[in-house]
C-alpha atoms as a PDB file:
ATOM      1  CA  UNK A   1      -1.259   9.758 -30.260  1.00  0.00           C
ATOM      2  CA  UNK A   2       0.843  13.393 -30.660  1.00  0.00           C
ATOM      3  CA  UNK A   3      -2.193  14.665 -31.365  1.00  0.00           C
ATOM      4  CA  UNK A   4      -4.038  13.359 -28.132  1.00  0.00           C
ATOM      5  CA  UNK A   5      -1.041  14.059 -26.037  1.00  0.00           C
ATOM      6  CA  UNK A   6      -0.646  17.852 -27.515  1.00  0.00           C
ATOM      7  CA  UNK A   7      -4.781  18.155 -25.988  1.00  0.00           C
ATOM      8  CA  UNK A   8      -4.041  16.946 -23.015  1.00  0.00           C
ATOM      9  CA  UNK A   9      -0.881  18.425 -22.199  1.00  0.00           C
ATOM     10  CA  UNK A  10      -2.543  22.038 -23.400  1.00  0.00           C
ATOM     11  CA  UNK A  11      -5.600  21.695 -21.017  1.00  0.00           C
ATOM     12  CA  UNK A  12      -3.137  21.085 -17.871  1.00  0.00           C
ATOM     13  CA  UNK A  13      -1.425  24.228 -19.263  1.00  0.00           C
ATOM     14  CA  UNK A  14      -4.309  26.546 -19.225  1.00  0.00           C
ATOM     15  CA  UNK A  15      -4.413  25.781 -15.143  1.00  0.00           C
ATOM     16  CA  UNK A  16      -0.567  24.679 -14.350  1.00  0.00           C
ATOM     17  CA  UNK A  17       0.910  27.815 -13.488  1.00  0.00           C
ATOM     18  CA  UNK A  18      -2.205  29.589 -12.240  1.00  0.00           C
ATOM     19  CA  UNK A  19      -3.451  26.578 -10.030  1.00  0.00           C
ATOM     20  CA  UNK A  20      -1.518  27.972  -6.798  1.00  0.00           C
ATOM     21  CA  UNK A  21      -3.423  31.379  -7.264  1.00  0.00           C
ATOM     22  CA  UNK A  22      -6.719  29.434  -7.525  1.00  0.00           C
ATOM     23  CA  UNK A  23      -6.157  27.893  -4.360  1.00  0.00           C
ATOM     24  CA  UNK A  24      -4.892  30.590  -2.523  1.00  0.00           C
ATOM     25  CA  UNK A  25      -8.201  32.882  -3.315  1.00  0.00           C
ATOM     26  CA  UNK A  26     -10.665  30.268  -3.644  1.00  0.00           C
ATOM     27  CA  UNK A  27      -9.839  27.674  -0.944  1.00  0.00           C
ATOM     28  CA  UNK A  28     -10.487  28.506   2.518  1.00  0.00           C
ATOM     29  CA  UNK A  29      -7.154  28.125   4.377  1.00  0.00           C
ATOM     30  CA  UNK A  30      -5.751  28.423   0.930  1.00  0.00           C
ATOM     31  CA  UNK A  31      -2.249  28.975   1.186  1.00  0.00           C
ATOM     32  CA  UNK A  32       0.886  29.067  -0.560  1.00  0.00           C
ATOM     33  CA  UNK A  33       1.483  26.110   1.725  1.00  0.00           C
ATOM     34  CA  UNK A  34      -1.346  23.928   0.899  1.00  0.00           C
ATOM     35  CA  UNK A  35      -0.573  25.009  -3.251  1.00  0.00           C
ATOM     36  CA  UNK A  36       2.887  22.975  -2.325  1.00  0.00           C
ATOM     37  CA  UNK A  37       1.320  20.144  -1.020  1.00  0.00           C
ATOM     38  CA  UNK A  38      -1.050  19.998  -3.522  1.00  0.00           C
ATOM     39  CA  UNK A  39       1.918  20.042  -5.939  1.00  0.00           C
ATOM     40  CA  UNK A  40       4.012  17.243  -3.902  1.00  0.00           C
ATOM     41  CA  UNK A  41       0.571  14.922  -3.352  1.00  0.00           C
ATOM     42  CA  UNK A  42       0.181  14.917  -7.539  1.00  0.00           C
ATOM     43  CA  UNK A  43       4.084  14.328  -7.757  1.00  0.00           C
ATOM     44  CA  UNK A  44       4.692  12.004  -5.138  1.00  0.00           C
ATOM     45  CA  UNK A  45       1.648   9.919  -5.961  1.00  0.00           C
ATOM     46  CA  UNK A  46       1.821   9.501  -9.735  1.00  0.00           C
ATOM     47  CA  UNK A  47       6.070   8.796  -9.540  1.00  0.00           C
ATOM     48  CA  UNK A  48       5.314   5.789  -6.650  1.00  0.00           C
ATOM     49  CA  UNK A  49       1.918   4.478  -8.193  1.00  0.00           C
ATOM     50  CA  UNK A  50       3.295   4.053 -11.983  1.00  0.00           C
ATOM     51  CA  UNK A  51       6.109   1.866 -11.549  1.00  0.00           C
ATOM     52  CA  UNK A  52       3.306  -0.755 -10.201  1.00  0.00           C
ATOM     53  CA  UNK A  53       1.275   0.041 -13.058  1.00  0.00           C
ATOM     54  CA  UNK A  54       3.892  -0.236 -15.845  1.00  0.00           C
ATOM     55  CA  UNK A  55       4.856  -3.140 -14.278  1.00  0.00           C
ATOM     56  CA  UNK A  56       1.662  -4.922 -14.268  1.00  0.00           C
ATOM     57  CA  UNK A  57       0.926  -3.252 -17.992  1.00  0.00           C
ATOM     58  CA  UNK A  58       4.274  -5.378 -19.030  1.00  0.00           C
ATOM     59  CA  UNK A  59       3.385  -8.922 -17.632  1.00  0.00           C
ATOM     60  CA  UNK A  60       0.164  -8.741 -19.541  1.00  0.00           C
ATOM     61  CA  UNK A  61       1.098  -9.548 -23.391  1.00  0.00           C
ATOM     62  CA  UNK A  62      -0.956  -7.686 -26.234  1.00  0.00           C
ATOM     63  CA  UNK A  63      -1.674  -3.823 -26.580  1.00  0.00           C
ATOM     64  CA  UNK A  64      -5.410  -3.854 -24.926  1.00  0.00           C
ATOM     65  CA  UNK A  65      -4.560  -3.833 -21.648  1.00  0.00           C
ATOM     66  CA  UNK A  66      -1.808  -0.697 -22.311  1.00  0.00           C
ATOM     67  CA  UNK A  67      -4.994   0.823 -24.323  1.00  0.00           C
ATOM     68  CA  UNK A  68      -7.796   0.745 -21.317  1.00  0.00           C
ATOM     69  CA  UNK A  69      -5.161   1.502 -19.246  1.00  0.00           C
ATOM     70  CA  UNK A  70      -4.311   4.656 -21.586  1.00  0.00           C
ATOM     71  CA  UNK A  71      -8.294   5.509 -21.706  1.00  0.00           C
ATOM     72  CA  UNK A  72      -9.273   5.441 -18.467  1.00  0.00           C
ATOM     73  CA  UNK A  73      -6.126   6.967 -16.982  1.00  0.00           C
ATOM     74  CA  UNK A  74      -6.992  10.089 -19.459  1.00  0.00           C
ATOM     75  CA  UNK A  75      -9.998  10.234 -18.748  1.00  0.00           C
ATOM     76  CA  UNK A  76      -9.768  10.184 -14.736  1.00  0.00           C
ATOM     77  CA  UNK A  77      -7.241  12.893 -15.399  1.00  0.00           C
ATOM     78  CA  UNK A  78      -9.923  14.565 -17.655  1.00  0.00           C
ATOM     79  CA  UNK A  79     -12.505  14.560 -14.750  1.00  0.00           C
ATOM     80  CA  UNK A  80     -10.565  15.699 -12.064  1.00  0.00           C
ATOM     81  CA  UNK A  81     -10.524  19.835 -12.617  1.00  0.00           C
ATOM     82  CA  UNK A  82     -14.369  19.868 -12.469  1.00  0.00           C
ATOM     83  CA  UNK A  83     -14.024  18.768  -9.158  1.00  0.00           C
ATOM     84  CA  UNK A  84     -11.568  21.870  -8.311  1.00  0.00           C
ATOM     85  CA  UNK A  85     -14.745  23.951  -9.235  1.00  0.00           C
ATOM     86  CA  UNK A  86     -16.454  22.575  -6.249  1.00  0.00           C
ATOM     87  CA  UNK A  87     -13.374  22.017  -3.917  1.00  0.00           C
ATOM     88  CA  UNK A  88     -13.545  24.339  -0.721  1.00  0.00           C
ATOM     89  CA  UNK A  89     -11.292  22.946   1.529  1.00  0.00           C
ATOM     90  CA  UNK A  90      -7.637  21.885   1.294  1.00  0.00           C
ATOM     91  CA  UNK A  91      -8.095  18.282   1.589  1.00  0.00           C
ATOM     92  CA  UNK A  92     -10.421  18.254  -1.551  1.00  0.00           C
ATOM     93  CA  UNK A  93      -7.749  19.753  -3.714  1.00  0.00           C
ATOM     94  CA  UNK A  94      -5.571  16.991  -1.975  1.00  0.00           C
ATOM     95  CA  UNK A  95      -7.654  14.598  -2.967  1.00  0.00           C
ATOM     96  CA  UNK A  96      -8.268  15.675  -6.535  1.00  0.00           C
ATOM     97  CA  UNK A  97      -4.623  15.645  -6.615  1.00  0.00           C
ATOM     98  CA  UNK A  98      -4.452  12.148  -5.823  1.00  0.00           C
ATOM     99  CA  UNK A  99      -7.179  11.376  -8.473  1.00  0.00           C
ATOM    100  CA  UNK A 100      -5.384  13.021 -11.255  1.00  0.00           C
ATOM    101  CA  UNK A 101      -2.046  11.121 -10.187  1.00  0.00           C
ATOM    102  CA  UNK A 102      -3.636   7.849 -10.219  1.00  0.00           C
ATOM    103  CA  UNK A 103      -4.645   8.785 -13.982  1.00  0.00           C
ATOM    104  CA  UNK A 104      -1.599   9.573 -14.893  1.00  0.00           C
ATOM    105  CA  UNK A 105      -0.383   7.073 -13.453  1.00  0.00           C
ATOM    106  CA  UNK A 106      -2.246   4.845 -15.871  1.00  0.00           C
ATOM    107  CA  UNK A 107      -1.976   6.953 -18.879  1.00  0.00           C
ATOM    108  CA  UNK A 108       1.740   7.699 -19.303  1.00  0.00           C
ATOM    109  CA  UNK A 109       3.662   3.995 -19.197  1.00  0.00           C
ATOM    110  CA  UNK A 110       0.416   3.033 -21.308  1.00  0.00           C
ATOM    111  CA  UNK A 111       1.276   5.804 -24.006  1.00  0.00           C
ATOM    112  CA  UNK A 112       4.516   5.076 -23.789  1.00  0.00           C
ATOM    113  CA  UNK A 113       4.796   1.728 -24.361  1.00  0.00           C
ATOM    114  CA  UNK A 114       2.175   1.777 -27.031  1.00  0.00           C
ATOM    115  CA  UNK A 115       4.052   4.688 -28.926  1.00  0.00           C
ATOM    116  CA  UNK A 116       7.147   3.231 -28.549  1.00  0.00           C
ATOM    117  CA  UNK A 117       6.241  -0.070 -30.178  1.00  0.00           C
ATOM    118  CA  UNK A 118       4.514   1.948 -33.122  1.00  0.00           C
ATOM    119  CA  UNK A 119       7.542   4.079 -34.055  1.00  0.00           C
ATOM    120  CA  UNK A 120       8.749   3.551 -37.900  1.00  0.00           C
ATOM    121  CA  UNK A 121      11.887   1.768 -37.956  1.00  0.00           C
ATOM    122  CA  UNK A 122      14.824   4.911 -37.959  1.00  0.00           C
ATOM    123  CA  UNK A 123      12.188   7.433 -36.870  1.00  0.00           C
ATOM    124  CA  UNK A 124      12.533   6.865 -33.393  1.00  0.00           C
ATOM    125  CA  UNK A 125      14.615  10.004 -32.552  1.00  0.00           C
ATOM    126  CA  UNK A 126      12.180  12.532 -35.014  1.00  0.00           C
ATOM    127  CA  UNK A 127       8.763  10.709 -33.374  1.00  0.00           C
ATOM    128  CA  UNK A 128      10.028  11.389 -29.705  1.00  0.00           C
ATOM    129  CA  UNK A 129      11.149  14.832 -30.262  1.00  0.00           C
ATOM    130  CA  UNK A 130       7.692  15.520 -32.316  1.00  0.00           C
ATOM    131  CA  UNK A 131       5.986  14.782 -29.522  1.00  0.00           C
ATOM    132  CA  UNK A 132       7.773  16.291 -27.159  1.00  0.00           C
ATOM    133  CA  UNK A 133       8.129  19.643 -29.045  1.00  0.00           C
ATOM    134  CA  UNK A 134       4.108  19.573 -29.677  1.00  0.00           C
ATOM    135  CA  UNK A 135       3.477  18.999 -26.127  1.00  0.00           C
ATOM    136  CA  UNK A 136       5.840  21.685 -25.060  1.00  0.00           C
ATOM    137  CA  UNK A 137       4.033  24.448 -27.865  1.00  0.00           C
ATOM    138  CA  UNK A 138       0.637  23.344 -26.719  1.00  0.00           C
ATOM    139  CA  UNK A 139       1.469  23.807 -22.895  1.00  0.00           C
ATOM    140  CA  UNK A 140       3.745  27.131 -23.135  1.00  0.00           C
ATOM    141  CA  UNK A 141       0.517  28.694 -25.304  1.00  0.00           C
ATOM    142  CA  UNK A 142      -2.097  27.525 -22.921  1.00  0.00           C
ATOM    143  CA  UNK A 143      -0.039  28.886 -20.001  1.00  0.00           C
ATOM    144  CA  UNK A 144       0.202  32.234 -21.959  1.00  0.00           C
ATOM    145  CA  UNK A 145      -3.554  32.317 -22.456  1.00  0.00           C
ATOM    146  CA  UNK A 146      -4.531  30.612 -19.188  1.00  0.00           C
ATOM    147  CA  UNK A 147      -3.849  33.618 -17.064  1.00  0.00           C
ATOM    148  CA  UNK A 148      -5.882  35.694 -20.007  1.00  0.00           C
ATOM    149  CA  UNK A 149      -8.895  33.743 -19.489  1.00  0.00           C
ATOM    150  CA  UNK A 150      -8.749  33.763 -15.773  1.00  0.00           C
ATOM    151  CA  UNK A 151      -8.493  37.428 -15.360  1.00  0.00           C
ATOM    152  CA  UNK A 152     -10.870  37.861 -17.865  1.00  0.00           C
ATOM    153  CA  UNK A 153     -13.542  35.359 -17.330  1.00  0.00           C
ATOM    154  CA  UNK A 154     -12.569  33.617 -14.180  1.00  0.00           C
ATOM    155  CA  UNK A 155     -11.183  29.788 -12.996  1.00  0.00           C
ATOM    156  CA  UNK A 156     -14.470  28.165 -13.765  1.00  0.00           C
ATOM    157  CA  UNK A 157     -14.186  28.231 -17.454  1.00  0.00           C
ATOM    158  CA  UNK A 158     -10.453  27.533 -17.145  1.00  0.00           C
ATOM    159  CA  UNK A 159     -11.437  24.030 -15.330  1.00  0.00           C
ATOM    160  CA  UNK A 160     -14.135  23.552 -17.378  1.00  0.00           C
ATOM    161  CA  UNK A 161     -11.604  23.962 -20.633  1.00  0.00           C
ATOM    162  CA  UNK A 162      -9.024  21.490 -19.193  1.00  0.00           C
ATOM    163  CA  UNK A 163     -11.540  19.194 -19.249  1.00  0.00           C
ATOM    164  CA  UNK A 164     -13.162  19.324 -22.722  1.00  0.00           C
ATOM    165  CA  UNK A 165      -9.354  19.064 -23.677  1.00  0.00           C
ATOM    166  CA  UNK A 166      -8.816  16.195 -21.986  1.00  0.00           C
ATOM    167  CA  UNK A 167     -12.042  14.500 -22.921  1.00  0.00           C
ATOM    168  CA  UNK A 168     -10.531  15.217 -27.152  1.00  0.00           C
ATOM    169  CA  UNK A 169      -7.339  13.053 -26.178  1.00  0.00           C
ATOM    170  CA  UNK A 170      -9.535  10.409 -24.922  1.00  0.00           C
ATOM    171  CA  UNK A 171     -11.416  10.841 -27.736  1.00  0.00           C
ATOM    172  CA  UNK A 172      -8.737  10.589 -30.320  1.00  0.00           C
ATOM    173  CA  UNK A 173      -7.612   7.073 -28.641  1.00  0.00           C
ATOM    174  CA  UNK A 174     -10.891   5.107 -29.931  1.00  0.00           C
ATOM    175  CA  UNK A 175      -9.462   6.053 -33.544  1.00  0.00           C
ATOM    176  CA  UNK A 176      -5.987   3.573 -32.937  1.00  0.00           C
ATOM    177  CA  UNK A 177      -8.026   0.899 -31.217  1.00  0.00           C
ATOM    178  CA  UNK A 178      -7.599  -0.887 -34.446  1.00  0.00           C
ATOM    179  CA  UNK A 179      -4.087  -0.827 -33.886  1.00  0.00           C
ATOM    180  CA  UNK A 180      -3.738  -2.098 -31.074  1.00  0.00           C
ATOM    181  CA  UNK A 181      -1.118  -5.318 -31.234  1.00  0.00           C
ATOM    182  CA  UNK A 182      -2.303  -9.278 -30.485  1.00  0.00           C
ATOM    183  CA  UNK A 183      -0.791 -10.889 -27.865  1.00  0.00           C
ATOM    184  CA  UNK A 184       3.348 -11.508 -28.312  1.00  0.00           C
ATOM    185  CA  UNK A 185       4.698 -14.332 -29.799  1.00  0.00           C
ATOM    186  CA  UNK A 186       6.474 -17.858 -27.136  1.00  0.00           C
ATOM    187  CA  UNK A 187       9.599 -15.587 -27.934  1.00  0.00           C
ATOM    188  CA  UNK A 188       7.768 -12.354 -26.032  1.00  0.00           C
ATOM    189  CA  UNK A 189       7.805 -10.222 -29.195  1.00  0.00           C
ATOM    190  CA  UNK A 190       5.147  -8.579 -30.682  1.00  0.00           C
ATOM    191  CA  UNK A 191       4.362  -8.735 -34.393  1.00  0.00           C
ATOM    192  CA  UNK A 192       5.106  -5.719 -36.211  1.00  0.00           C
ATOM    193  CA  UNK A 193       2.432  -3.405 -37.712  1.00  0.00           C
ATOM    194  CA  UNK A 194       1.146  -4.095 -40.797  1.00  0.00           C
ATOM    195  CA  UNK A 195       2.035  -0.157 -41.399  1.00  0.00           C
ATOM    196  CA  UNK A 196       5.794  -0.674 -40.937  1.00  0.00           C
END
């Protein structure tokens, strides 16, 4: 799950802080303006939808529904940048925004909560902070080589990179599907992992 979070969290680097500059050169009416919006549709839209969602993820007992939840929100999230290759007005970027809210929407109280309840017994404060720390390496050297690759070879490749990245932490998921917990017990706790 580190691993698939450090892929996805690099892609969104490559095109985080350069994703104002795309729109300003590339979308017509592009403006430093519209770049905010963009920024406040994605923010706004994944902080109000996931509290619904992680709701509705904890009513429903067992790990599957926290796992399709967790693939498809990655993979929406995964889709949206090739749609920023053929976005050409402001709304489109709008709506893309929207789209890659809604996934991670979906994917973030899913990893969460599945990662959570996986944790070794005492290792809780070391797994966070692995995590965290490999998501924070993989997005401060995609941001470094982000701008690189878009001054060298353009945005195209950029959105096309996010992608594949995102697309390898879907990936990864279908290796802990085995994993995944039954249904909890009349008490409403899950069984622990074989593994702990």
């Amino acid at each position: 799950m580190v691993f698939s979070d450090l892929f996805l969290a690099s892609g969104w680097g490559l095109i985080a802080p350069i994703l104002a500059i795309y729109i300003i050169k590339n979308i017509k009416g592009g403006d430093v303006e519209v770049a905010g919006i963009a920024m406040g549709v994605y923010w706004l839209f994944k902080s109000i939808l996931q509290i619904p969602i992680a709701r509705y993820l904890d009513r429903n007992h067992g790990e599957k529904d926290d796992y399709y939840a967790l693939i498809g929100g990655t993979l929406l999230a995964s889709l949206t940048p090739i749609g920023f290759i053929f976005a050409v007005l402001p709304w489109h970027i709008y709506v893309l925004q929207g789209i890659h809210a809604l996934g991670m929407a979906m994917a973030v109280p899913s990893w969460s909560a599945i990662f959570t309840r996986h944790i070794g017994k005492g290792k809780e404060a070391f797994s966070w902070s692995l995590d965290s720390s490999s998501v924070g390496l993989g997005a401060g050297a995609a941001g470094v080589l982000g701008g690189t690759i878009a001054k060298v070879f353009g945005f195209i490749p950029l959105f096309v990179g996010v992608s594949v990245f995102g697309l390898l932490a879907t990936l990864l998921f279908f290796l802990i599907k085995k994993d995944m917990l039954p249904r909890t017990s009349k008490d409403g706790v899950f069984p622990m992992p074989k593994y702990h």
